[in-house]
Protein backbone atom coordinates (compact mmCIF):
# COMPACT_ATOMS: atom_id res chain seq x y z
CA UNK A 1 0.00 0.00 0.00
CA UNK A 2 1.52 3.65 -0.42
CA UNK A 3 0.84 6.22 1.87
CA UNK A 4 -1.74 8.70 1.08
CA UNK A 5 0.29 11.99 3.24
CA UNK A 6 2.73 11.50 -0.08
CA UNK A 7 0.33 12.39 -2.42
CA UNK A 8 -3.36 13.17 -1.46
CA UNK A 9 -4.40 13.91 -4.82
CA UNK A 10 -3.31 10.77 -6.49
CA UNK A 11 -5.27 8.92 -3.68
CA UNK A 12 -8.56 10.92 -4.25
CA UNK A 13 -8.49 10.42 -7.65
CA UNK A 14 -8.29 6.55 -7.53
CA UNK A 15 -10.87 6.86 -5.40
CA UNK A 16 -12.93 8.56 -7.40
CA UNK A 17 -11.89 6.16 -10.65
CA UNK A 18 -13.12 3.53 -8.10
CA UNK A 19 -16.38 5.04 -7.30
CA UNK A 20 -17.19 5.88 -10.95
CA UNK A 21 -16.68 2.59 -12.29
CA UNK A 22 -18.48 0.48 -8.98
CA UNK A 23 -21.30 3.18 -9.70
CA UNK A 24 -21.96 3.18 -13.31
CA UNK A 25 -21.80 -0.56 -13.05
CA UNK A 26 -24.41 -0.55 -10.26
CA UNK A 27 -26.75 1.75 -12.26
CA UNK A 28 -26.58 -0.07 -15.43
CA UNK A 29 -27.58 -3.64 -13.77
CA UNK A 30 -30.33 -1.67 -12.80
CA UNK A 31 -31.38 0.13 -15.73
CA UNK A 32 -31.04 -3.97 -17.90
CA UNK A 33 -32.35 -5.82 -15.13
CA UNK A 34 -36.39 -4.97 -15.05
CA UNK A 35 -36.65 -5.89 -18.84
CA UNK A 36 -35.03 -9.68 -18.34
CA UNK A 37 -39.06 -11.19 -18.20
CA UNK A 38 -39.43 -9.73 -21.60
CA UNK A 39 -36.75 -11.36 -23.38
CA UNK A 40 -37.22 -14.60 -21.46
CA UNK A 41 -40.75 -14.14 -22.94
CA UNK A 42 -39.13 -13.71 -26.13
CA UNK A 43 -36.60 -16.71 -26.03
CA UNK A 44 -39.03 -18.79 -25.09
CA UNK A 45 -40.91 -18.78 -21.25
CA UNK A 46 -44.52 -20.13 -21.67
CA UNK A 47 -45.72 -17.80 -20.05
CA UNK A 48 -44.69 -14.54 -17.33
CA UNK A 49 -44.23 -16.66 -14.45
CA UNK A 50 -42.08 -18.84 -15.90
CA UNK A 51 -40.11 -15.94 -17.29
CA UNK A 52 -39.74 -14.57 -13.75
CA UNK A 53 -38.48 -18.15 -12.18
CA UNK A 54 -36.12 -18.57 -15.24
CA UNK A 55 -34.49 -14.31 -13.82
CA UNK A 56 -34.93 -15.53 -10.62
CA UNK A 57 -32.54 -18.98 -10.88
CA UNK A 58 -30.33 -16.97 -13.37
CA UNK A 59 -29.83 -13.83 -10.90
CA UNK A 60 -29.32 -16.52 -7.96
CA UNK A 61 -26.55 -18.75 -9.76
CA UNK A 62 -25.02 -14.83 -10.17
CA UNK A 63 -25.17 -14.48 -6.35
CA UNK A 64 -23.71 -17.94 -5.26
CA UNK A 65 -21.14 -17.37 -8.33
CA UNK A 66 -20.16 -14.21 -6.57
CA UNK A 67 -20.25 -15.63 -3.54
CA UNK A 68 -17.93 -18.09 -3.88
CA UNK A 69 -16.16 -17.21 -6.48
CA UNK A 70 -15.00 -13.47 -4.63
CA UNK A 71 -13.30 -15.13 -1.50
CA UNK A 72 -11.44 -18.22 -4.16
CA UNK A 73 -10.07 -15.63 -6.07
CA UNK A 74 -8.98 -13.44 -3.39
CA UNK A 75 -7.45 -16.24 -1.97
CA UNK A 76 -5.74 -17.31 -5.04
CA UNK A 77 -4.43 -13.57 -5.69
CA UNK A 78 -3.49 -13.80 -1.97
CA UNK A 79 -1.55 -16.80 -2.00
CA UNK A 80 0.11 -17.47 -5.52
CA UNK A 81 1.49 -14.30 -7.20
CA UNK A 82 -0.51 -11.77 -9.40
CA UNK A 83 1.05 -12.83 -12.46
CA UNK A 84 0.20 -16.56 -12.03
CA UNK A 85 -3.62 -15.15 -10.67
CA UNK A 86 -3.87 -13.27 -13.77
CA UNK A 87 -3.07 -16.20 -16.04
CA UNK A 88 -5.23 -18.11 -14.48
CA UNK A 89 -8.29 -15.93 -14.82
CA UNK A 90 -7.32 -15.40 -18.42
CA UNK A 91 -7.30 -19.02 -18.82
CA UNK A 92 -11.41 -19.44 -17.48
CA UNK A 93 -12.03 -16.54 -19.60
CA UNK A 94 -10.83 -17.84 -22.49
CA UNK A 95 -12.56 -20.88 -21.89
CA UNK A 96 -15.97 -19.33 -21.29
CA UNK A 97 -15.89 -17.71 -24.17
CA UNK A 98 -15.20 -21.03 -26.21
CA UNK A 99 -18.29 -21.98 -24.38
CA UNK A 100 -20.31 -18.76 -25.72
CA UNK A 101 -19.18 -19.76 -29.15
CA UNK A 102 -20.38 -23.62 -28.80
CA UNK A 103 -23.95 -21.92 -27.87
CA UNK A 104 -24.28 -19.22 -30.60
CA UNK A 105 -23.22 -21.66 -33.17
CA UNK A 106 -26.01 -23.95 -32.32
CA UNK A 107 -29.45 -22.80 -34.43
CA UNK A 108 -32.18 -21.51 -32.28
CA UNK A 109 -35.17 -23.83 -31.40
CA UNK A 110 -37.84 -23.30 -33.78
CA UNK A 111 -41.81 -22.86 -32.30
């Protein structure tokens, strides 16, 4: 950590950078997040209820993914070095998005 007496003004503005970015991202789940039902209605839910269970289990798995996912990786950053913690996320990224791929490349299920 560096000590903020050396330079005040470098410290608020990461703070700042820090509250910008956690707000923005806040304010956008919010602003997505109320129209979910209608594109599950879209994609497929038989009806709204269903559409709300499907955001429901989907914004869940996002809470236990943070959840446990937030104090692994903290630990992993903690205990092996950044570099190796970096490589390692890069390495789940890249594989998730070989997993987006798979699913796009599949053709849609026709009604």
């Amino acid at each position: 950590m560096t000590d903020e007496t050396a330079d005040p003004a470098h410290a608020r503005h990461q703070r700042a950078v820090i509250a910008t970015a956690t707000g923005s991202t806040s304010l956008l789940m919010n602003v997505w997040f109320p129209f979910l039902p209608l594109y599950m209605l879209q994609v497929g839910a038989a009806n709204e209820a269903s559409a709300l269970l499907w955001v429901a289990i989907g914004a869940s798995a996002q809470g236990a993914g943070r959840l446990i996912g937030g104090p692994l990786g903290a630990a992993m950053f903690a205990t092996v070095s950044l570099k190796a913690g970096f490589a390692t996320v890069g390495g789940v990224m890249l594989a998730l998005a070989g997993l987006v791929a798979l699913a796009v490349r599949e053709p849609p299920v026709e009604k």
